[in-house]
Protein backbone atom coordinates (compact mmCIF):
# COMPACT_ATOMS: atom_id res chain seq x y z
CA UNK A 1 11.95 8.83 -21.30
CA UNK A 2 9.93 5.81 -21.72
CA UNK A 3 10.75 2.41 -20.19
CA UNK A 4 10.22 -0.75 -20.80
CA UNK A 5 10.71 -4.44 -18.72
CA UNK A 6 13.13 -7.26 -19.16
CA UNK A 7 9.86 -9.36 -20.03
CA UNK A 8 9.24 -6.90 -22.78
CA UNK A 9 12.24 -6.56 -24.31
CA UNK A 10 12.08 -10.24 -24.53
CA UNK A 11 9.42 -10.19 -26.47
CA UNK A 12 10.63 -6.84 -28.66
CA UNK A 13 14.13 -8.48 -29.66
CA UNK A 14 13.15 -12.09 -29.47
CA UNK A 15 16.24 -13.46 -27.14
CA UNK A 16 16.03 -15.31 -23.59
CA UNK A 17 14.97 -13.31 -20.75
CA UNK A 18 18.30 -15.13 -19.59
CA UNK A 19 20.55 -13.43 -21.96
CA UNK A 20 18.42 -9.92 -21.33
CA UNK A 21 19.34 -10.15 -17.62
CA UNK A 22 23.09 -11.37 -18.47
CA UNK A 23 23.65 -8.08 -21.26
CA UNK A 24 22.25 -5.86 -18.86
CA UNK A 25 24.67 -7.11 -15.86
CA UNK A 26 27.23 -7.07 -18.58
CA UNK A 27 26.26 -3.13 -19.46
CA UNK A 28 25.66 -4.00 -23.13
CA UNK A 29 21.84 -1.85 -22.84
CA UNK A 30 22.35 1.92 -23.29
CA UNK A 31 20.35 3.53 -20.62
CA UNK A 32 19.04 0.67 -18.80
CA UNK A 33 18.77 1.57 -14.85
CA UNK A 34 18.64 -0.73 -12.06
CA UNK A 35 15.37 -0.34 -10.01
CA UNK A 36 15.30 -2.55 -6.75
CA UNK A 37 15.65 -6.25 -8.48
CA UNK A 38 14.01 -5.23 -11.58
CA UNK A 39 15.72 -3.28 -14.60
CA UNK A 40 13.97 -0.31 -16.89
CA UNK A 41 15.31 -0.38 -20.30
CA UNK A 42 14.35 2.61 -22.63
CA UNK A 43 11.88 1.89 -25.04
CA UNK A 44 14.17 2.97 -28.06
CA UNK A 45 17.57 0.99 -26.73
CA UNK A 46 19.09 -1.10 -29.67
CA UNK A 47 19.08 -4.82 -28.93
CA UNK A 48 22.81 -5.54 -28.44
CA UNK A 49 24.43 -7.96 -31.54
CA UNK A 50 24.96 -11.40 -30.43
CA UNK A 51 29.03 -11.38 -29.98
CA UNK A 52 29.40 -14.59 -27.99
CA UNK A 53 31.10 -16.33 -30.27
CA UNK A 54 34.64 -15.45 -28.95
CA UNK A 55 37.75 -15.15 -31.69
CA UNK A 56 40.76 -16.28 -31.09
CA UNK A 57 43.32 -13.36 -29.18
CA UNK A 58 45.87 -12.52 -31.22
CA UNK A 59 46.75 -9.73 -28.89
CA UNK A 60 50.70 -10.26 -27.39
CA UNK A 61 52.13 -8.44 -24.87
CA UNK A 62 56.39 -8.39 -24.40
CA UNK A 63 56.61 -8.77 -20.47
CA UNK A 64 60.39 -9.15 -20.32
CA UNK A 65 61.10 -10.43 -16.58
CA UNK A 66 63.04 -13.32 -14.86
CA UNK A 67 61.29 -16.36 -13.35
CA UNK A 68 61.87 -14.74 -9.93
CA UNK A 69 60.84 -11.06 -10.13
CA UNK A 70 57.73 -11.70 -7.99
CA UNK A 71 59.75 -13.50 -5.20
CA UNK A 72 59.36 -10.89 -3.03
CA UNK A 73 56.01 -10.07 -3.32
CA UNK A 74 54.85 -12.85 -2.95
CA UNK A 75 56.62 -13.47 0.10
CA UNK A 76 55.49 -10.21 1.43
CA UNK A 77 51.93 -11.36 0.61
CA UNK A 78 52.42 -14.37 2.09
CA UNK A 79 53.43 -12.97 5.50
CA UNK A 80 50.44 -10.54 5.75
CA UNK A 81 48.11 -13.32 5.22
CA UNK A 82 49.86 -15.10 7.62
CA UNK A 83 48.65 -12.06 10.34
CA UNK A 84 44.77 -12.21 9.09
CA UNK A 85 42.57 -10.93 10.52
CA UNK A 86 44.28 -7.67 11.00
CA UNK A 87 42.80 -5.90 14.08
CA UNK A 88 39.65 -3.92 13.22
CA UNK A 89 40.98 -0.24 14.50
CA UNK A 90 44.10 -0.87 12.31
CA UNK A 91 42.59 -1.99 9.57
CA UNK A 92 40.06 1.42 9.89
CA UNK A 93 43.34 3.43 9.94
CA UNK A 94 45.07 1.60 7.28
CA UNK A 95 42.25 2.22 4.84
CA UNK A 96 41.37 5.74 5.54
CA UNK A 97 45.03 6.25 5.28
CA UNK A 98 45.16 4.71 2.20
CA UNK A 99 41.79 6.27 0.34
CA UNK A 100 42.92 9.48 1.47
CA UNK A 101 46.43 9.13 -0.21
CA UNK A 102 44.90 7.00 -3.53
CA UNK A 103 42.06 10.23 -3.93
CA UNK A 104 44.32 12.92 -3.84
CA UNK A 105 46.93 11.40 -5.70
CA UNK A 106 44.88 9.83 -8.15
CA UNK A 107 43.21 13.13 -8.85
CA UNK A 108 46.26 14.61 -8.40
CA UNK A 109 47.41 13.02 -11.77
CA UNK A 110 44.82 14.35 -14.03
CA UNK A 111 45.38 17.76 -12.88
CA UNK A 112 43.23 18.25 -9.70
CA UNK A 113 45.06 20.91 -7.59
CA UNK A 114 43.78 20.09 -3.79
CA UNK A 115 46.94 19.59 -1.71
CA UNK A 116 46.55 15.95 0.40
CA UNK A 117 45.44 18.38 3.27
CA UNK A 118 42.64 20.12 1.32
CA UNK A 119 41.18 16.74 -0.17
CA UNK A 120 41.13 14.99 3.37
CA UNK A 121 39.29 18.77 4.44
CA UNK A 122 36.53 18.42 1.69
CA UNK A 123 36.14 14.42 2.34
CA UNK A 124 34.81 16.04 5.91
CA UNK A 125 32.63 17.68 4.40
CA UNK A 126 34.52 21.15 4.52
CA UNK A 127 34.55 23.71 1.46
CA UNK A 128 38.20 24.52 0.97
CA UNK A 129 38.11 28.41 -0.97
CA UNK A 130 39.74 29.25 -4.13
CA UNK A 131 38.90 25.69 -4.98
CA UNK A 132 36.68 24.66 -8.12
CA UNK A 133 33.47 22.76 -7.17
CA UNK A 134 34.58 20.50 -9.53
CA UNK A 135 37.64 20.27 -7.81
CA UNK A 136 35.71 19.53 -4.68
CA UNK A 137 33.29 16.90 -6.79
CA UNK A 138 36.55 14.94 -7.78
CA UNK A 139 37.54 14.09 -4.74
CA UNK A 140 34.09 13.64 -3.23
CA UNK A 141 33.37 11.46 -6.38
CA UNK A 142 36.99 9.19 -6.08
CA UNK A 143 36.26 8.27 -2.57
CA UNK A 144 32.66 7.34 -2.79
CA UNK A 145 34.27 4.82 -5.66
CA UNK A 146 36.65 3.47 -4.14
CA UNK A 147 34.00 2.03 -1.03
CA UNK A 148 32.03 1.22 -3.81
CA UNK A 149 35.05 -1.19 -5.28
CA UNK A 150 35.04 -2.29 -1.15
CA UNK A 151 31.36 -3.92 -1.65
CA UNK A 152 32.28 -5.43 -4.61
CA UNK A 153 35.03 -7.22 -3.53
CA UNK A 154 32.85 -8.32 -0.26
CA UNK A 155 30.28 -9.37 -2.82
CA UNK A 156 33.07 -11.33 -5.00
CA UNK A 157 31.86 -9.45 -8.21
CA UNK A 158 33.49 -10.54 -11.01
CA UNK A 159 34.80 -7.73 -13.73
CA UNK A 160 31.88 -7.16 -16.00
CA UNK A 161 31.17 -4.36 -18.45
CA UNK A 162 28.54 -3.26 -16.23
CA UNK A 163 31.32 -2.38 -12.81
CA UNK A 164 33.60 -0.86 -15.34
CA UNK A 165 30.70 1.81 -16.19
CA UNK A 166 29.41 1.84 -12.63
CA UNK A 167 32.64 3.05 -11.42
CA UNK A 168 32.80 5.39 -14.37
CA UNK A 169 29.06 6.76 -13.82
CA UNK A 170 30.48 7.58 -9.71
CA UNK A 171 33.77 9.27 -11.02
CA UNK A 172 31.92 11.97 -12.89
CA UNK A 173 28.71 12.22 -10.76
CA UNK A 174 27.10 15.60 -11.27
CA UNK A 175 30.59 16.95 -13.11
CA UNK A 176 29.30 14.98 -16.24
CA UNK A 177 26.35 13.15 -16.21
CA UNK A 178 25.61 13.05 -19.62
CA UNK A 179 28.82 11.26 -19.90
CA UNK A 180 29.17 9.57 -16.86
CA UNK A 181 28.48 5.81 -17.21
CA UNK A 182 28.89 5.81 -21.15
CA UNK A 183 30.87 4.92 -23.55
CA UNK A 184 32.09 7.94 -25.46
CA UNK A 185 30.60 8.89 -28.83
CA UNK A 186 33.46 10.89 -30.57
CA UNK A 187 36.89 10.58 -30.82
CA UNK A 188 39.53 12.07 -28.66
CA UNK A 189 43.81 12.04 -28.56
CA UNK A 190 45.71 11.44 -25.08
CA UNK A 191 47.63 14.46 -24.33
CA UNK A 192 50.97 13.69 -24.83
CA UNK A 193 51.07 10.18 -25.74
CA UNK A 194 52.29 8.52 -29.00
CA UNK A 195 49.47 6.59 -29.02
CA UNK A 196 45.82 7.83 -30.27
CA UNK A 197 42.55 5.77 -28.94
CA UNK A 198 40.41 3.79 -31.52
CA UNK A 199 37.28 5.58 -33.44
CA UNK A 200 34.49 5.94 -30.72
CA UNK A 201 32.38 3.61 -33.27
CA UNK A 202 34.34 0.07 -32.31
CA UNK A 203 34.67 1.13 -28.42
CA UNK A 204 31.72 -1.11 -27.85
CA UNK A 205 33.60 -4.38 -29.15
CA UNK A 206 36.66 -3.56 -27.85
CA UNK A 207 35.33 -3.79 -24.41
CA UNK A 208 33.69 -6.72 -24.89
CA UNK A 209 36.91 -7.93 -26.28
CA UNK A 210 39.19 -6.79 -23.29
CA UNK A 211 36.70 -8.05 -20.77
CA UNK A 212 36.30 -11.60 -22.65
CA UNK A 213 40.25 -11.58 -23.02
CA UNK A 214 40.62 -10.51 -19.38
CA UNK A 215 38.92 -13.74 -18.01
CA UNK A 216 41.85 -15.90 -20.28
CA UNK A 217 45.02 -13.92 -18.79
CA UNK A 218 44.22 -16.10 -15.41
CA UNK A 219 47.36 -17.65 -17.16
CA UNK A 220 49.49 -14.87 -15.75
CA UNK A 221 50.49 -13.69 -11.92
CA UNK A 222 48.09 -11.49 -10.91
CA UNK A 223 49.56 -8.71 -10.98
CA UNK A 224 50.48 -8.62 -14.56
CA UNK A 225 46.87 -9.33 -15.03
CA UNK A 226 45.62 -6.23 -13.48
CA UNK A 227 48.23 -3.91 -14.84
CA UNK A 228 46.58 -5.14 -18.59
CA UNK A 229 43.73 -4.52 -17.77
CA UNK A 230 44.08 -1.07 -16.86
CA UNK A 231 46.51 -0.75 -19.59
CA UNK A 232 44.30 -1.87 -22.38
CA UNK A 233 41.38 0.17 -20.77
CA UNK A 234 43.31 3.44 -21.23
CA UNK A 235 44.83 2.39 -24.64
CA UNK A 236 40.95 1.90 -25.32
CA UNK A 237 40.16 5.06 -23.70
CA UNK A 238 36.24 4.11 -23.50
CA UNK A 239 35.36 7.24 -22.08
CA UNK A 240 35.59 10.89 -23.27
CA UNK A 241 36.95 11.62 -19.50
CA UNK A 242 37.75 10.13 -16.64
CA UNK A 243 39.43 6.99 -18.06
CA UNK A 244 42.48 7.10 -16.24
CA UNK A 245 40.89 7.41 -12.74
CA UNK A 246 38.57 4.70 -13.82
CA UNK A 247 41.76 2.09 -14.90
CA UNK A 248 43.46 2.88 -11.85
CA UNK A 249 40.06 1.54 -9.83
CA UNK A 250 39.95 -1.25 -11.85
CA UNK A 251 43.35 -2.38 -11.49
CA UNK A 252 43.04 -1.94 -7.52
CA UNK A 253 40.07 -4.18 -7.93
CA UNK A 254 41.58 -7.08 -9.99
CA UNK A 255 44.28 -6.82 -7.02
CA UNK A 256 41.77 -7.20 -4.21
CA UNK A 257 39.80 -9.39 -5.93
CA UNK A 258 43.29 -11.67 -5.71
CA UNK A 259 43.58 -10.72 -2.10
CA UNK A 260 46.46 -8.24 -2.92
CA UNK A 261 46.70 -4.49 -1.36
CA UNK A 262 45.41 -1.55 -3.72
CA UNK A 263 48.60 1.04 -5.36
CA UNK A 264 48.65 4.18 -5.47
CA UNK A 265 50.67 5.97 -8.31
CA UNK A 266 51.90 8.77 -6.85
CA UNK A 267 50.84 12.52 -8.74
CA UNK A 268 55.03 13.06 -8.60
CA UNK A 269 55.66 9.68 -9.97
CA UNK A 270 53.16 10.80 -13.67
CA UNK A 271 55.97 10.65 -16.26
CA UNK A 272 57.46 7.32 -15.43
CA UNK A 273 53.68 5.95 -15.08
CA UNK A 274 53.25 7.67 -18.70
CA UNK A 275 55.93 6.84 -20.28
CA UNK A 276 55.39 2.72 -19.67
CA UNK A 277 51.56 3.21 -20.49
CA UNK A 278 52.61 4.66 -23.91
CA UNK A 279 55.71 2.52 -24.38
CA UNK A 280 53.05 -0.69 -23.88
CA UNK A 281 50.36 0.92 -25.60
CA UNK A 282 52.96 1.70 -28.55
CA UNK A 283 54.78 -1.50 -28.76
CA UNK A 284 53.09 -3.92 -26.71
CA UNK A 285 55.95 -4.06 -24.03
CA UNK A 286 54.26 -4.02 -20.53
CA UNK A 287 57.45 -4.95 -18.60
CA UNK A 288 58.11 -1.15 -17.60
CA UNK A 289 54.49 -0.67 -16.54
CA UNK A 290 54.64 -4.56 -14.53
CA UNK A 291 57.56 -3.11 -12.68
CA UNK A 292 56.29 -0.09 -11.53
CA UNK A 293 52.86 -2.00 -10.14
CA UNK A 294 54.87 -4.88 -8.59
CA UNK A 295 56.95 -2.19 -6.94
CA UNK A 296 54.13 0.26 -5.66
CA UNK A 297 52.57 -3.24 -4.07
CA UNK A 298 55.71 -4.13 -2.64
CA UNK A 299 55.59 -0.54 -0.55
CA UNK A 300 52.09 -1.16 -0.20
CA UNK A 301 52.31 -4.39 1.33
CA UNK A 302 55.62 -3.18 3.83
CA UNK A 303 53.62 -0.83 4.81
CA UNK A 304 50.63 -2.84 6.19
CA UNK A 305 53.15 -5.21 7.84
CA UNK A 306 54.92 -2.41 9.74
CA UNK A 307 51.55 -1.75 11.06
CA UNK A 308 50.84 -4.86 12.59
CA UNK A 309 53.86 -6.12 13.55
């Protein structure tokens, strides 16, 4: 394949080598791969329409809860920042604990078949038998993700088209690779749901639209902004796999990004996480889904405190 600069590509589409640089941080090129602190953009890519004008949302979402639901979470929250800096050899444990738990479970979900033992075995580096390599990828894959969220939220990286693909592009490393990273291009149905995804040819705007929306629910506690944006990523459903595993990353980065703990939906726990996903993506009410986030942090956060008390 044939590349060509950002200074070229100038040149080719006539538009800023400002807005180049901010469409290729924002994902918005096709194929374009980082190379150092210079990008290489296929010669053929389509220059990107011009979508900055932003409409007005007309999106609403029923979240059905009393002034004082997040009381206690925010109390919780409160009280563990009250303890920063947790001890370094804690805070190791803590987090191996809890990537170990958030892969298998995680996976767990979408049908992966490792038991929590076998995933922690293969994140050593051990070949568990009977086992798909695929099976072994997965979890491989998740983790690798997941300290890849870590430097972003060390780096303060805003969510950008670009992360949302990034994280995609780990989750189906050498499973998928033609896929992995890209927006799909056919359509697909969610097995089981009510709802069915948008045609594959408006996915493009849609994400623009959910990440230009995302930046104006800073209106709402933080938590109900991170469960929307996972749950209008899925009812999107961007990708032709992986989406799921991707919106649960994303939603564990809004929540760091905000300085709260990552969840982890438990593989046992599927149906009720289903059921509010479709009942929001079907009707627009996210209180069910809101719940089950503010209570998974709430363990989450009672957890870390034990710790370190």
């Amino acid at each position: 394949m044939k590349f060509m600069t950002t200074k070229e590509a100038v040149k080719k589409w006539n538009i800023s080598e400002r807005r180049i640089r901010q469409l290729l941080q924002d994902g918005r090129i096709e194929g374009a791969v980082k190379n150092g602190n210079s990008w290489n953009i296929p010669i053929d890519a389509v220059k990107p329409v011009d979508k900055r004008v932003i409409k007005p949302d007309t999106t609403e979402f029923i979240i059905d809860l009393e002034d004082n639901y997040f009381n206690e979470v925010d109390q919780l929250k409160s009280e563990l920042d009250s303890k920063r800096p947790i001890p370094k050899e804690t805070l190791r444990s803590l987090e191996e604990s809890i990537n170990l738990e958030w892969t298998y479970n995680s996976n767990g979900i979408e049908g992966n078949t490792l038991t929590l033992r076998e995933t922690q075995v293969v994140l050593e580096g051990i070949t568990v038998g009977g086992k798909s390599i695929k099976e072994h990828l997965e979890a491989i894959n998740h983790e690798k993700a997941i300290l890849y969220l870590s430097d972003l939220v060390k780096e303060n990286n805003p969510i950008t088209e670009w992360n949302i693909k990034s994280i995609h592009q780990l989750i189906l490393k050498d499973i998928d690779d033609e896929n992995a990273g890209r927006y799909r291009r056919e359509n697909v149905t969610i097995k089981g749901a009510t709802h069915i995804p948008p045609d594959y040819l408006k996915v493009p705007e849609l994400m623009e639209t959910l990440v230009l929306s995302y930046e104006r629910w800073n209106e709402f506690h933080p938590i109900i902004q991170a469960t929307l944006l996972h749950g209008e990523l899925v009812k999107i459903h961007p990708f032709v796999d992986g989406n799921g595993r991707t919106s649960r990353l994303l939603m564990n980065l809004d929540l760091m990004n905000h300085g709260y703990n990552p969840v982890i939906i438990k593989k046992e726990n599927r149906l009720e996480y289903y059921e509010a996903l479709d009942k929001a993506h079907t009707t627009g009410n996210y209180t069910d889904f809101v719940k089950l986030i503010i209570k998974l942090e709430i363990e989450m956060l009672k957890k870390y405190l034990k710790l370190i008390k």
